[in-house]
PDB file of N, CA and C in Angstrom:
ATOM      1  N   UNK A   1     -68.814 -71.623  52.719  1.00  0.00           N
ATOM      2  CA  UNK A   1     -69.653 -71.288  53.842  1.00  0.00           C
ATOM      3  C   UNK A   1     -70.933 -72.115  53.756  1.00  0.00           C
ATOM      4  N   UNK A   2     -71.638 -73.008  54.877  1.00  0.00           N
ATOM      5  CA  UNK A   2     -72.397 -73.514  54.922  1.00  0.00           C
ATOM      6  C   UNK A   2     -73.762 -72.586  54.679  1.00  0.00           C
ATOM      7  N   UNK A   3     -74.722 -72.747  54.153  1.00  0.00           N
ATOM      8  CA  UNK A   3     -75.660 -71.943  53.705  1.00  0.00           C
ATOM      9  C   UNK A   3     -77.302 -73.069  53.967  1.00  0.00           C
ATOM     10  N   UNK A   4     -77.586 -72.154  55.003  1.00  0.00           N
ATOM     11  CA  UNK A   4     -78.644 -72.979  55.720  1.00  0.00           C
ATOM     12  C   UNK A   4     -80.211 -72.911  54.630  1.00  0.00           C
ATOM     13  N   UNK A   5     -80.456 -72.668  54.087  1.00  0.00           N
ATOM     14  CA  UNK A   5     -81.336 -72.317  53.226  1.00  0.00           C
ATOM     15  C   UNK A   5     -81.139 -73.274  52.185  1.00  0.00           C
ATOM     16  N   UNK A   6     -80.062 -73.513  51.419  1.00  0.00           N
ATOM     17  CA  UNK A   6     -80.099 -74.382  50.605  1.00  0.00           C
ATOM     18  C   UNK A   6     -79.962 -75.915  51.145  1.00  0.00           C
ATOM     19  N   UNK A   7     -79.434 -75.836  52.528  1.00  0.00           N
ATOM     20  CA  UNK A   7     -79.642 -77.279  53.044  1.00  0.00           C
ATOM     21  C   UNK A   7     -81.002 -77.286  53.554  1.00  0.00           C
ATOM     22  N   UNK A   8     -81.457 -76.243  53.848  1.00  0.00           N
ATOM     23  CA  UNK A   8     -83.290 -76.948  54.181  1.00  0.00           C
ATOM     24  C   UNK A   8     -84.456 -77.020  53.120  1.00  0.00           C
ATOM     25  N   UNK A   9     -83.662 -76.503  52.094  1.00  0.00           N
ATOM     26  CA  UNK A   9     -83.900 -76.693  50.316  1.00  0.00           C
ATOM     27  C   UNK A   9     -83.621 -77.932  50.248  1.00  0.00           C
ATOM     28  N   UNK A  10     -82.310 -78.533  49.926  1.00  0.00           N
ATOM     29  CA  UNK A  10     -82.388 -80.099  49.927  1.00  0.00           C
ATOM     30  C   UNK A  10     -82.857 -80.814  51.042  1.00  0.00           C
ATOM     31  N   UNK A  11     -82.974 -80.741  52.132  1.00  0.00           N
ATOM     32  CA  UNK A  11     -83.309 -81.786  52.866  1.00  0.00           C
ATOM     33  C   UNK A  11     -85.115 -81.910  52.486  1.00  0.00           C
ATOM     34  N   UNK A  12     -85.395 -80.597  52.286  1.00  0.00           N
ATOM     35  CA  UNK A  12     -87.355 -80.807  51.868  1.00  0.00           C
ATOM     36  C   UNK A  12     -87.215 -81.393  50.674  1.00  0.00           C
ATOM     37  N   UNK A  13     -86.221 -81.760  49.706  1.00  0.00           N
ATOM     38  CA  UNK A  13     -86.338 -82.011  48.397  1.00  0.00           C
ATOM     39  C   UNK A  13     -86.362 -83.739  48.559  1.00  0.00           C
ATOM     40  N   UNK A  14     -85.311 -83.617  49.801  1.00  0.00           N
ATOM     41  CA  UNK A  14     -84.824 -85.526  49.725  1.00  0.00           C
ATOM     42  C   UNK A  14     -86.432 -86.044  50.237  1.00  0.00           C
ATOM     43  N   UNK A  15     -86.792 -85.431  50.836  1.00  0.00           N
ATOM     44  CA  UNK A  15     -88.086 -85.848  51.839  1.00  0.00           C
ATOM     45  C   UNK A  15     -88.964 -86.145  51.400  1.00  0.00           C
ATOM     46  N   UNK A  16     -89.332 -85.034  50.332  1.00  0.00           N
ATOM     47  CA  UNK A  16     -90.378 -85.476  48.976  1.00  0.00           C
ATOM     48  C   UNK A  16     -90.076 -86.756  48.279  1.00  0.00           C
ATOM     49  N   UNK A  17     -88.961 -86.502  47.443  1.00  0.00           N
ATOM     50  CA  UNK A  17     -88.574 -88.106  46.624  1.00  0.00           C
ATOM     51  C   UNK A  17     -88.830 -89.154  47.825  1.00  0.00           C
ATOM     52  N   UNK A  18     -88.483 -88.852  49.078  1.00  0.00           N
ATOM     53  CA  UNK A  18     -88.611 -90.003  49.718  1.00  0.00           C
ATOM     54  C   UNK A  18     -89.983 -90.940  49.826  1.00  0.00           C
ATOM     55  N   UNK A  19     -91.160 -89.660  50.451  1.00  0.00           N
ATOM     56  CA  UNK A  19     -92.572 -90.085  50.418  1.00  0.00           C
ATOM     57  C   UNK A  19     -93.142 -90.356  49.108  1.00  0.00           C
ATOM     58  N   UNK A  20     -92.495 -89.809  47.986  1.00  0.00           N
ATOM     59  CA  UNK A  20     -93.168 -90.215  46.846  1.00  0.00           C
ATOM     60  C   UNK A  20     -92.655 -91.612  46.554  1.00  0.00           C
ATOM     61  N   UNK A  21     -91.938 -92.287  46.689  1.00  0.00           N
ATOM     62  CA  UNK A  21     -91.160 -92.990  46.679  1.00  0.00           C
ATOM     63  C   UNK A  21     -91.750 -94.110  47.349  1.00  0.00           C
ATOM     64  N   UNK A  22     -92.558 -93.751  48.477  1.00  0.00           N
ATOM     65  CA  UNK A  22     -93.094 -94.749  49.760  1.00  0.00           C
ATOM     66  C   UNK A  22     -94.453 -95.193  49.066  1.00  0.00           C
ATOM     67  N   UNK A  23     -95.097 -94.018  48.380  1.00  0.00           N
ATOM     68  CA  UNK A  23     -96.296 -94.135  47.772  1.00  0.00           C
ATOM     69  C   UNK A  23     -96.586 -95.338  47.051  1.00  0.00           C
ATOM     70  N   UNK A  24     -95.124 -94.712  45.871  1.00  0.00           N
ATOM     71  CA  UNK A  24     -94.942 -95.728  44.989  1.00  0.00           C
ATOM     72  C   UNK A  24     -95.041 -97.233  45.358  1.00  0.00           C
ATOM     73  N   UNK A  25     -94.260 -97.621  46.387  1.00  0.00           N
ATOM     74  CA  UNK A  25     -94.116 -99.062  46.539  1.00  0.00           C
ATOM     75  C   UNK A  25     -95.298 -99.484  47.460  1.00  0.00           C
ATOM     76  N   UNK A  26     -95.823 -98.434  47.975  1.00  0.00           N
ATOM     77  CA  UNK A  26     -97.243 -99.219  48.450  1.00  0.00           C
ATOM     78  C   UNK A  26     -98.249 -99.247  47.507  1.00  0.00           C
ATOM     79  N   UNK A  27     -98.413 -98.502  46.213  1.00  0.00           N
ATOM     80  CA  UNK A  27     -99.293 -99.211  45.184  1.00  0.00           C
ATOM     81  C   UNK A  27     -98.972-100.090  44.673  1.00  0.00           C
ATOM     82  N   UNK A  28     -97.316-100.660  44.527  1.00  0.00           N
ATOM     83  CA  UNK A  28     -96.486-101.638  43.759  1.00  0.00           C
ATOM     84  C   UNK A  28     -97.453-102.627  44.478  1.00  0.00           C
ATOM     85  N   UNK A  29     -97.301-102.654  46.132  1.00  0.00           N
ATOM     86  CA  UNK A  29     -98.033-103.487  46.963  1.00  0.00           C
ATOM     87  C   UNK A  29     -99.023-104.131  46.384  1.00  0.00           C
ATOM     88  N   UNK A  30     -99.930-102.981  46.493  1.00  0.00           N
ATOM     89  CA  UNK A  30    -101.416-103.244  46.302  1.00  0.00           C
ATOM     90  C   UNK A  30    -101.824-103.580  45.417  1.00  0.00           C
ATOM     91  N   UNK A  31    -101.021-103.218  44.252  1.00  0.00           N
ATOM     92  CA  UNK A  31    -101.371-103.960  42.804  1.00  0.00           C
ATOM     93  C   UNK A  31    -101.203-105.498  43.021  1.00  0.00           C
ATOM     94  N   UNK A  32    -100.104-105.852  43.505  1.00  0.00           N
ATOM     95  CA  UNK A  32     -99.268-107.519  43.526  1.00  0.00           C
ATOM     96  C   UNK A  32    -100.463-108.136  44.338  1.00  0.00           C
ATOM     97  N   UNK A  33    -100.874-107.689  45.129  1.00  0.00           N
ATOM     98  CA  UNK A  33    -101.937-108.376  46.063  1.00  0.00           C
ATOM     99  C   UNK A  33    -103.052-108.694  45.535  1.00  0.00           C
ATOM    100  N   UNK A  34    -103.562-107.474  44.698  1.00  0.00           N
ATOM    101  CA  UNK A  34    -104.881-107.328  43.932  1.00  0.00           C
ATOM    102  C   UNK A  34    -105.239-108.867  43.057  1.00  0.00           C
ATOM    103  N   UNK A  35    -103.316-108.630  42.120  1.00  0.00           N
ATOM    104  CA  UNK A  35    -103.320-109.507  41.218  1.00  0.00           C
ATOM    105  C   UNK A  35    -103.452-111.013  41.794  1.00  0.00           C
ATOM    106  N   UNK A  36    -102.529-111.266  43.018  1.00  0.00           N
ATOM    107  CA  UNK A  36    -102.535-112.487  43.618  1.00  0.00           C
ATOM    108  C   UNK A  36    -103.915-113.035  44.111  1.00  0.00           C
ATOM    109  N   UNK A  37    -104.933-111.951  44.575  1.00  0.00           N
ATOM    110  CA  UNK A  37    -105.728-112.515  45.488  1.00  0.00           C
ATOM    111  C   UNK A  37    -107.092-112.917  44.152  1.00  0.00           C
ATOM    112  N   UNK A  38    -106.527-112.212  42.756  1.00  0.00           N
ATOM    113  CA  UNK A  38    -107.645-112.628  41.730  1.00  0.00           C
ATOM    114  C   UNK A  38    -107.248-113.931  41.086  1.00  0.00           C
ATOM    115  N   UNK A  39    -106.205-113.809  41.290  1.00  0.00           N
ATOM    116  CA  UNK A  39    -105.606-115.277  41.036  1.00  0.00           C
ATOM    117  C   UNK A  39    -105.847-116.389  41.619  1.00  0.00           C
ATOM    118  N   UNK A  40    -105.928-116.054  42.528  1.00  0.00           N
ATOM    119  CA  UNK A  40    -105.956-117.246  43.804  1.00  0.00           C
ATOM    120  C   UNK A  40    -107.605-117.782  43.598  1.00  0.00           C
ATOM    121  N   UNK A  41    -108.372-116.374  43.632  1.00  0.00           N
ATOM    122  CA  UNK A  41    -109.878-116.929  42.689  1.00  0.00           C
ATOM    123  C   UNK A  41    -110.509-117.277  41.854  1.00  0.00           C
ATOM    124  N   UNK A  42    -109.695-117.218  41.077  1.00  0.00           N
ATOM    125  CA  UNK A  42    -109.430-117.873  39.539  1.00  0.00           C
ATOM    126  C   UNK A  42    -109.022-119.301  39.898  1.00  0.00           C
ATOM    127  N   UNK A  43    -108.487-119.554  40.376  1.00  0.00           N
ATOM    128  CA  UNK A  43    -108.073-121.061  40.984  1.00  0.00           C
ATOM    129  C   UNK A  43    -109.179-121.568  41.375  1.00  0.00           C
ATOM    130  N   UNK A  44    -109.187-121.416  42.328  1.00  0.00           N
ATOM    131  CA  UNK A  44    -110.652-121.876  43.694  1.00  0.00           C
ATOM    132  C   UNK A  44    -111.382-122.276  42.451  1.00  0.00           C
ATOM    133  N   UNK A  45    -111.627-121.387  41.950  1.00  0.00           N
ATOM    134  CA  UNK A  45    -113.010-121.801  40.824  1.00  0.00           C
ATOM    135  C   UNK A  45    -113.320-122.521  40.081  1.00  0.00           C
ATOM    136  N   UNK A  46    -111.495-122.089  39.383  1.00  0.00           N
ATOM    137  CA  UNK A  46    -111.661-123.366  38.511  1.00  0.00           C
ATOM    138  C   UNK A  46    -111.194-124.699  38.927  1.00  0.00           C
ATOM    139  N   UNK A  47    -110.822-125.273  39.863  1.00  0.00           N
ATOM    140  CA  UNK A  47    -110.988-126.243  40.673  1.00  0.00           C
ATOM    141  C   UNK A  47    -111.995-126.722  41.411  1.00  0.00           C
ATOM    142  N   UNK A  48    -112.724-126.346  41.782  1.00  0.00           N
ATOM    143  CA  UNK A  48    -114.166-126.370  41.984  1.00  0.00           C
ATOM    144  C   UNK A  48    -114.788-127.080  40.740  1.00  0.00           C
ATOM    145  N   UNK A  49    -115.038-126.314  39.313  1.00  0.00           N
ATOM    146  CA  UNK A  49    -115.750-126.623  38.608  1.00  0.00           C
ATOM    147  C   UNK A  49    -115.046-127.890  38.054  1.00  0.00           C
ATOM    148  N   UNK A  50    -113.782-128.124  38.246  1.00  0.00           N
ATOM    149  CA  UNK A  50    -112.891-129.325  37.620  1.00  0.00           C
ATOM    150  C   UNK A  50    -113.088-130.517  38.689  1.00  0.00           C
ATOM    151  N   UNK A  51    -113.574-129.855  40.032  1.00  0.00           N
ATOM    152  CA  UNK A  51    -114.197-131.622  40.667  1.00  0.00           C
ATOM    153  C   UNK A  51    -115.463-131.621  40.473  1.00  0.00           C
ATOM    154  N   UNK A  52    -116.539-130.521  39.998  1.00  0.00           N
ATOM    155  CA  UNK A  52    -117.930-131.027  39.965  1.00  0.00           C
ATOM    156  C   UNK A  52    -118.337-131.559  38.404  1.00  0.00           C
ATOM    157  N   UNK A  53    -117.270-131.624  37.862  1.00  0.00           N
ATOM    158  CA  UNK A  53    -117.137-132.173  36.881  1.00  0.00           C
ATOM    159  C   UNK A  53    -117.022-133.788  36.546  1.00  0.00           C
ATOM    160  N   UNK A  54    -115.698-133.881  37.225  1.00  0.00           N
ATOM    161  CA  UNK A  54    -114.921-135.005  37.635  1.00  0.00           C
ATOM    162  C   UNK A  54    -115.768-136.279  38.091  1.00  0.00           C
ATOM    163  N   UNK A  55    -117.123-135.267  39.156  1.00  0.00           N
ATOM    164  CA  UNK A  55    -117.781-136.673  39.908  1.00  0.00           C
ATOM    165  C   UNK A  55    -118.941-136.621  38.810  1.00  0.00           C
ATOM    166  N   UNK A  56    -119.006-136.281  37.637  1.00  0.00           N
ATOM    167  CA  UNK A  56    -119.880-136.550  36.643  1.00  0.00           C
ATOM    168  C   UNK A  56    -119.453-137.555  35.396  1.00  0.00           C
ATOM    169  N   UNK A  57    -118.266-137.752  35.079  1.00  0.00           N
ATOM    170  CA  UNK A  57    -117.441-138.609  34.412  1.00  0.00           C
ATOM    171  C   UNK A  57    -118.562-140.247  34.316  1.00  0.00           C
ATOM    172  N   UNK A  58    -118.193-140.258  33.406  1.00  0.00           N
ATOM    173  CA  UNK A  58    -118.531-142.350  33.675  1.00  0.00           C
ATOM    174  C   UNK A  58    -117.678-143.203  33.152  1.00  0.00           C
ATOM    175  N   UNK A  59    -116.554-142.756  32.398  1.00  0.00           N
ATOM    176  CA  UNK A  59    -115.473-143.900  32.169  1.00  0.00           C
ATOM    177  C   UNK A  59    -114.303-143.212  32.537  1.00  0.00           C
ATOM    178  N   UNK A  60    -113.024-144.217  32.460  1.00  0.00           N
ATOM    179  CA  UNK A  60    -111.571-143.585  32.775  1.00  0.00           C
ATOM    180  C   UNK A  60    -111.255-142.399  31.947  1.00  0.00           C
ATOM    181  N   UNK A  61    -111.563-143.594  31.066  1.00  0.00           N
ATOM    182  CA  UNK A  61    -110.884-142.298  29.596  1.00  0.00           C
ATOM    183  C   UNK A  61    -111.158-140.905  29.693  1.00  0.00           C
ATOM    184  N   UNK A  62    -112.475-140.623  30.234  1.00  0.00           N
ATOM    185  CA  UNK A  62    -113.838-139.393  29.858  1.00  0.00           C
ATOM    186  C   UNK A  62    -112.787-138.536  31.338  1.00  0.00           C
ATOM    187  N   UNK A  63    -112.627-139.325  32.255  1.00  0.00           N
ATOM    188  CA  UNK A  63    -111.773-138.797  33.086  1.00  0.00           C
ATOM    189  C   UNK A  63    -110.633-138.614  33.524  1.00  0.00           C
ATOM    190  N   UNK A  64    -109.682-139.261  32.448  1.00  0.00           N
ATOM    191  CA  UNK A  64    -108.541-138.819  32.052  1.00  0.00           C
ATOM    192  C   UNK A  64    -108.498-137.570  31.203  1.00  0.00           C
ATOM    193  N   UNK A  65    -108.587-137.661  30.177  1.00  0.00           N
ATOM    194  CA  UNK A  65    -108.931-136.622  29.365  1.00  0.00           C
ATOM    195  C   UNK A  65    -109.732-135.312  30.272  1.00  0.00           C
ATOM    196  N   UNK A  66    -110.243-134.971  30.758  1.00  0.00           N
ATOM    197  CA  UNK A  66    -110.684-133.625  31.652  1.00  0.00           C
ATOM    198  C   UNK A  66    -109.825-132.999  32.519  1.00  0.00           C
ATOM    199  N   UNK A  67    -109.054-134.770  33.373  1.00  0.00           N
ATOM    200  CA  UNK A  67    -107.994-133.866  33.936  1.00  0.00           C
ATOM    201  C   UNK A  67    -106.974-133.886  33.421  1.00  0.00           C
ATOM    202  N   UNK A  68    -106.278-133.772  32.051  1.00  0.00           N
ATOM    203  CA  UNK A  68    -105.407-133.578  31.341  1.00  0.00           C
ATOM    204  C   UNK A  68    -105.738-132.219  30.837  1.00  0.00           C
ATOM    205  N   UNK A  69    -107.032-132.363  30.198  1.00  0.00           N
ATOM    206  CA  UNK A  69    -107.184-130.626  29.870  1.00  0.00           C
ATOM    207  C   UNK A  69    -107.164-129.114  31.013  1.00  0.00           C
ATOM    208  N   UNK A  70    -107.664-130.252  31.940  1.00  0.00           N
ATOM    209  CA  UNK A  70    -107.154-128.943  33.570  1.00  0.00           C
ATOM    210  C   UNK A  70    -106.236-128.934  33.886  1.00  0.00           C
ATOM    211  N   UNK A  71    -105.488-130.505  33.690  1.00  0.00           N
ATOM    212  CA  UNK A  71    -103.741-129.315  33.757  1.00  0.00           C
ATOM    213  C   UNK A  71    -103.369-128.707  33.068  1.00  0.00           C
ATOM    214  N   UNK A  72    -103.692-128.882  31.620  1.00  0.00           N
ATOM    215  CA  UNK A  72    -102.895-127.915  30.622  1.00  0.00           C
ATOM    216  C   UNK A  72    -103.189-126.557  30.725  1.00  0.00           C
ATOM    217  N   UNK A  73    -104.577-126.309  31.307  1.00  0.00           N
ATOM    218  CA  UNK A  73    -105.497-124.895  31.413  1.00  0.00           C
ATOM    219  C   UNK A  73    -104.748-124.450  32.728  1.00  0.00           C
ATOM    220  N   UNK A  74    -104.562-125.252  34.179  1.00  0.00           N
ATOM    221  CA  UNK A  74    -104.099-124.827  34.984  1.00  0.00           C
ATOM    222  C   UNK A  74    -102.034-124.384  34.668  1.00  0.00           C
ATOM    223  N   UNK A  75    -101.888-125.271  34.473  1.00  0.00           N
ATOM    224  CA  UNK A  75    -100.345-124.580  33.828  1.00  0.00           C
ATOM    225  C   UNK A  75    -100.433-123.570  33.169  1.00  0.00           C
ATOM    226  N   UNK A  76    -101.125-123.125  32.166  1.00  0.00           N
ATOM    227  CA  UNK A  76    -101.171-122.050  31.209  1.00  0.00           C
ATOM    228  C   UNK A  76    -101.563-120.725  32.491  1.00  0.00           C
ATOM    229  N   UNK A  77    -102.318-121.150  33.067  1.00  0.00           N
ATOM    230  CA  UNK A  77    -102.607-119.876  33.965  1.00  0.00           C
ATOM    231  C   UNK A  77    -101.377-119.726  34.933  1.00  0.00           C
ATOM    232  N   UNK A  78    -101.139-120.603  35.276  1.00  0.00           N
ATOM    233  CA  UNK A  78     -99.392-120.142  36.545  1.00  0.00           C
ATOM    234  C   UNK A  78     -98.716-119.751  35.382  1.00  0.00           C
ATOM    235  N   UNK A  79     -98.313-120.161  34.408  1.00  0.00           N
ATOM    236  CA  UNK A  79     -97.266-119.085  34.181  1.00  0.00           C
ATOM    237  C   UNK A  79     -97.792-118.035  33.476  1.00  0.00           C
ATOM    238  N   UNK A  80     -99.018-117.717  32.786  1.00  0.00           N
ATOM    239  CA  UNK A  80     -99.258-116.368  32.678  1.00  0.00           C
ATOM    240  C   UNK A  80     -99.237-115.493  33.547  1.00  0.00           C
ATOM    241  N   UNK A  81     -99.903-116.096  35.041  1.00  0.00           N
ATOM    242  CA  UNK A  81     -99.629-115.610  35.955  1.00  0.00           C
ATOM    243  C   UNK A  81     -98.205-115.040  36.924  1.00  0.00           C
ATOM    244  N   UNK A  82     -97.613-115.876  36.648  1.00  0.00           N
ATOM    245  CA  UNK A  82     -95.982-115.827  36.443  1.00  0.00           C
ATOM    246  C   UNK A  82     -95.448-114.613  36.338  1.00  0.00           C
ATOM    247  N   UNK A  83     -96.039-114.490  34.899  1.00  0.00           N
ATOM    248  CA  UNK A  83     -95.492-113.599  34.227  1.00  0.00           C
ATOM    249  C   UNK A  83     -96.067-111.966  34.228  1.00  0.00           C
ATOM    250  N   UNK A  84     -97.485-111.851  34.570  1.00  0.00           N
ATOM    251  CA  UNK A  84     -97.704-110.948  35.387  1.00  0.00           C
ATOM    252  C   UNK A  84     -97.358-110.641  36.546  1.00  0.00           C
ATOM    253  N   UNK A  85     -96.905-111.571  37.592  1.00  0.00           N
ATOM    254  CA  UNK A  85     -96.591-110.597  38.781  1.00  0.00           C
ATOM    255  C   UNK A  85     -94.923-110.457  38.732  1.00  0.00           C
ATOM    256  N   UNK A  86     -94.262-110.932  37.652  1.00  0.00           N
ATOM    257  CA  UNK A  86     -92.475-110.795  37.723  1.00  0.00           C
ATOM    258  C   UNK A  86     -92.568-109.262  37.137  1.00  0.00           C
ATOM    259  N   UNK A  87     -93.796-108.800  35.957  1.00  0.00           N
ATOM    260  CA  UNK A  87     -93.533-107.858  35.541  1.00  0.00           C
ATOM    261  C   UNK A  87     -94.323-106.790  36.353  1.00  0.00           C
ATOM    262  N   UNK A  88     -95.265-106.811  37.369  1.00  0.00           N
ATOM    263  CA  UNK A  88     -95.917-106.068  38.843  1.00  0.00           C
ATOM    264  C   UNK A  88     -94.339-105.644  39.419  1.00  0.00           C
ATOM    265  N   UNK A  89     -93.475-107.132  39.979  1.00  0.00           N
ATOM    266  CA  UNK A  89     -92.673-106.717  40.552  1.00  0.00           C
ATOM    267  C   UNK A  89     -90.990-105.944  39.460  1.00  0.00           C
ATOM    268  N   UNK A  90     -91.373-105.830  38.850  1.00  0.00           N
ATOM    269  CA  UNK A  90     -89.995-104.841  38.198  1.00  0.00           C
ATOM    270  C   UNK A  90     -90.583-103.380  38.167  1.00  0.00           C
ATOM    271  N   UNK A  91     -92.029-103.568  37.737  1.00  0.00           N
ATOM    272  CA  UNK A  91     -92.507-101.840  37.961  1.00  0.00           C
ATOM    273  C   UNK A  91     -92.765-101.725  39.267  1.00  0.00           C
ATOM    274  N   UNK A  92     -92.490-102.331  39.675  1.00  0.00           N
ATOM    275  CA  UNK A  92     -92.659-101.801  41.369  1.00  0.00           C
ATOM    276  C   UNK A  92     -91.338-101.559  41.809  1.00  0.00           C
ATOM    277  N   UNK A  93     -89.953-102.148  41.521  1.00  0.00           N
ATOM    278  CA  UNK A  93     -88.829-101.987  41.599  1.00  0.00           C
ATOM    279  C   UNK A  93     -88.607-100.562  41.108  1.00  0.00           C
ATOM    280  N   UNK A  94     -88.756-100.695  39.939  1.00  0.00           N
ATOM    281  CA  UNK A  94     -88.421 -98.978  38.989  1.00  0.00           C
ATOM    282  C   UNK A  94     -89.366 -98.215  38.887  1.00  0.00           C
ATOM    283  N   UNK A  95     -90.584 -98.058  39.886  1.00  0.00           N
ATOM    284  CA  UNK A  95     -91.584 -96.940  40.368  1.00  0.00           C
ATOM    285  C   UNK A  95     -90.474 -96.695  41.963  1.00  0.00           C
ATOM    286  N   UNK A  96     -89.960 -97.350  42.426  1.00  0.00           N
ATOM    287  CA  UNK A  96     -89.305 -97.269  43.601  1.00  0.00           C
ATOM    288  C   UNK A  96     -87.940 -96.322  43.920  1.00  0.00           C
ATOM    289  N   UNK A  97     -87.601 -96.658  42.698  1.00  0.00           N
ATOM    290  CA  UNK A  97     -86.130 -96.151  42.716  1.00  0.00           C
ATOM    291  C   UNK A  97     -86.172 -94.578  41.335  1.00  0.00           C
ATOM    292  N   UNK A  98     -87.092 -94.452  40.728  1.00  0.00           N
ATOM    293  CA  UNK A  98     -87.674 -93.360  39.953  1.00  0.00           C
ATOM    294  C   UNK A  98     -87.219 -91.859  40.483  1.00  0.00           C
ATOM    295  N   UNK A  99     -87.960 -91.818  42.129  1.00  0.00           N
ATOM    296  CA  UNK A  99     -87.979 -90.420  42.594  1.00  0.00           C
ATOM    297  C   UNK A  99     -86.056 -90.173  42.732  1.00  0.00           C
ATOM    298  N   UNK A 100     -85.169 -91.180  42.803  1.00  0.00           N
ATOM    299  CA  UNK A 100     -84.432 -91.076  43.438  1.00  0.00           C
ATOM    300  C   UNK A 100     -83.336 -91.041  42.370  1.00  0.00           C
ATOM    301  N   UNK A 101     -83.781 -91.098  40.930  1.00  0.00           N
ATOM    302  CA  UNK A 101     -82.901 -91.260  39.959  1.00  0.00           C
ATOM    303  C   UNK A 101     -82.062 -89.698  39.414  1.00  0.00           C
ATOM    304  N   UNK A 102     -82.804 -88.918  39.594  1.00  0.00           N
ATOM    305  CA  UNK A 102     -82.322 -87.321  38.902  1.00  0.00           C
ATOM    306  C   UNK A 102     -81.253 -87.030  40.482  1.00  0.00           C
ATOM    307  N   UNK A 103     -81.652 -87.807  41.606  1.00  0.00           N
ATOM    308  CA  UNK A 103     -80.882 -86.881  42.753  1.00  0.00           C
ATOM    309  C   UNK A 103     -79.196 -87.767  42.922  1.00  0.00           C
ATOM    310  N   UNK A 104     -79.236 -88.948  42.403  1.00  0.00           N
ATOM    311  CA  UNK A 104     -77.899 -89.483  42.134  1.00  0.00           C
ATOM    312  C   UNK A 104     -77.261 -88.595  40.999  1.00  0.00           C
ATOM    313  N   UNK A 105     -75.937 -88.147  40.953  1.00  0.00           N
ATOM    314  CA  UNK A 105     -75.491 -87.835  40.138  1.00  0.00           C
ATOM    315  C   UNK A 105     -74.731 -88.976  39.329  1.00  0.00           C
ATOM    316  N   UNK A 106     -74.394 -89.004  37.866  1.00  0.00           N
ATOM    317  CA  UNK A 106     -73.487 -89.860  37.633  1.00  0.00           C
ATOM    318  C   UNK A 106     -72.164 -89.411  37.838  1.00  0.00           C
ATOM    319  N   UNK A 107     -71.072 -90.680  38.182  1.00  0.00           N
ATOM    320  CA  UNK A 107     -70.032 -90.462  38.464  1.00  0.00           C
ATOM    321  C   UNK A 107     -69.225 -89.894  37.158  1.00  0.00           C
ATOM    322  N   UNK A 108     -68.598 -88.529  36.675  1.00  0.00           N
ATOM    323  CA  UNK A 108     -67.479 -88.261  36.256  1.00  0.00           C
ATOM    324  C   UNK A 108     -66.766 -88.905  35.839  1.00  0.00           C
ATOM    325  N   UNK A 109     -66.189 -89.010  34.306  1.00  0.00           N
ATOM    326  CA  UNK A 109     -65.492 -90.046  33.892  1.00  0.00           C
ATOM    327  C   UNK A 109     -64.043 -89.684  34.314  1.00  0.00           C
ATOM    328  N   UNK A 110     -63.643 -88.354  34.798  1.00  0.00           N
ATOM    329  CA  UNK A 110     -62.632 -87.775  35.266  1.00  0.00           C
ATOM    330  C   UNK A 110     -62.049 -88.733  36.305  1.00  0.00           C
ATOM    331  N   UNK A 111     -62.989 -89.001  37.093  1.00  0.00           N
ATOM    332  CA  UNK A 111     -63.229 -89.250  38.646  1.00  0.00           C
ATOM    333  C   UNK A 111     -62.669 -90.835  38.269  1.00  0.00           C
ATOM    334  N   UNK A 112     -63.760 -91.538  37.282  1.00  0.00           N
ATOM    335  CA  UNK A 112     -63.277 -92.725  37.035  1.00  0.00           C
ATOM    336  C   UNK A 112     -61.898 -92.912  36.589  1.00  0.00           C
ATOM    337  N   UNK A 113     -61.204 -92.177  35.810  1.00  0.00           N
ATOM    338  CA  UNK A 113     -59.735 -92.851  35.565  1.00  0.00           C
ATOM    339  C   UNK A 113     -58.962 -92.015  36.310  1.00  0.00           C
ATOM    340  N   UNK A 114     -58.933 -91.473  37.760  1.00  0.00           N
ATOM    341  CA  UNK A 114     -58.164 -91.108  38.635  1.00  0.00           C
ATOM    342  C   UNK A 114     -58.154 -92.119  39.354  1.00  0.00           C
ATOM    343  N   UNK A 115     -59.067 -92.693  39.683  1.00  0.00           N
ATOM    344  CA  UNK A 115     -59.937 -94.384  40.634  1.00  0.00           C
ATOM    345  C   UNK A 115     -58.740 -95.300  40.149  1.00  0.00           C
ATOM    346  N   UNK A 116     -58.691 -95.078  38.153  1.00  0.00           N
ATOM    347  CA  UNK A 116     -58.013 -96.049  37.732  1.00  0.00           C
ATOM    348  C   UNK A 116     -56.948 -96.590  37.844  1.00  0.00           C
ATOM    349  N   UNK A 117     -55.932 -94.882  38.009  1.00  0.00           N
ATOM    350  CA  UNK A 117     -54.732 -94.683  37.975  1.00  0.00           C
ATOM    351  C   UNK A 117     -54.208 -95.189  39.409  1.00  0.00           C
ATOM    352  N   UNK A 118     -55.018 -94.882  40.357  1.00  0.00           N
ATOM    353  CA  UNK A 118     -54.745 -95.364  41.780  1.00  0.00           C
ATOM    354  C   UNK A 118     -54.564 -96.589  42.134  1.00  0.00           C
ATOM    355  N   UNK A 119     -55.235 -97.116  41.263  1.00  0.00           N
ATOM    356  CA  UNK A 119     -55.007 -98.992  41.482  1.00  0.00           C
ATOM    357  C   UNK A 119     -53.761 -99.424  41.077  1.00  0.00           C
TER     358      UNK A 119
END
């Protein structure tokens, strides 16, 4: 017998995980942005200070060497950077899918080798 109470029990239950769920990936958001847009100023800057530099130089060498050390400084920052927002975006993946993990059941290993036998 259908039992209306426990379906408006689960449906308020799915609703919750759902909005919590929404929460989640809009701080995932806001973090990734935060991080990108400090990044992006971290750049500016130090590019900035790597041309007011640059037009201070007086031989090749003096200006080879500076911009060799700003790429090595600028590489080191993309992939640290890299590597902060791959790991923003996995906790933002598994803050996402969190609310929704206890309401999947796992499948029955019963279930699985009846699946099996059928093939």
């Amino acid at each position: 017998m259908f039992n209306f109470d426990d379906a408006n029990r689960k449906s308020r239950e799915t609703m919750e995980a759902m909005l919590k769920s929404y929460a989640e990936v809009a701080n995932g958001y806001q973090s990734i942005a935060a991080e990108a847009t400090d990044f992006s100023r971290r750049s500016f800057q130090d590019m900035a200070s790597f041309m007011e530099q640059l037009t201070s130089v007086r031989s090749v060498e003096e200006a080879y060497q500076l911009q060799a050390t700003y790429m090595k400084s600028s590489y080191d920052a993309f992939v640290s950077e890299a590597t902060k927002m791959s790991d923003l975006c996995a906790d933002l993946a598994k803050a996402a899918c969190r609310p929704y993990d206890r309401k999947v059941a796992p499948i029955p290993s019963s279930t699985a080798i009846v699946a099996a036998d059928a093939a």
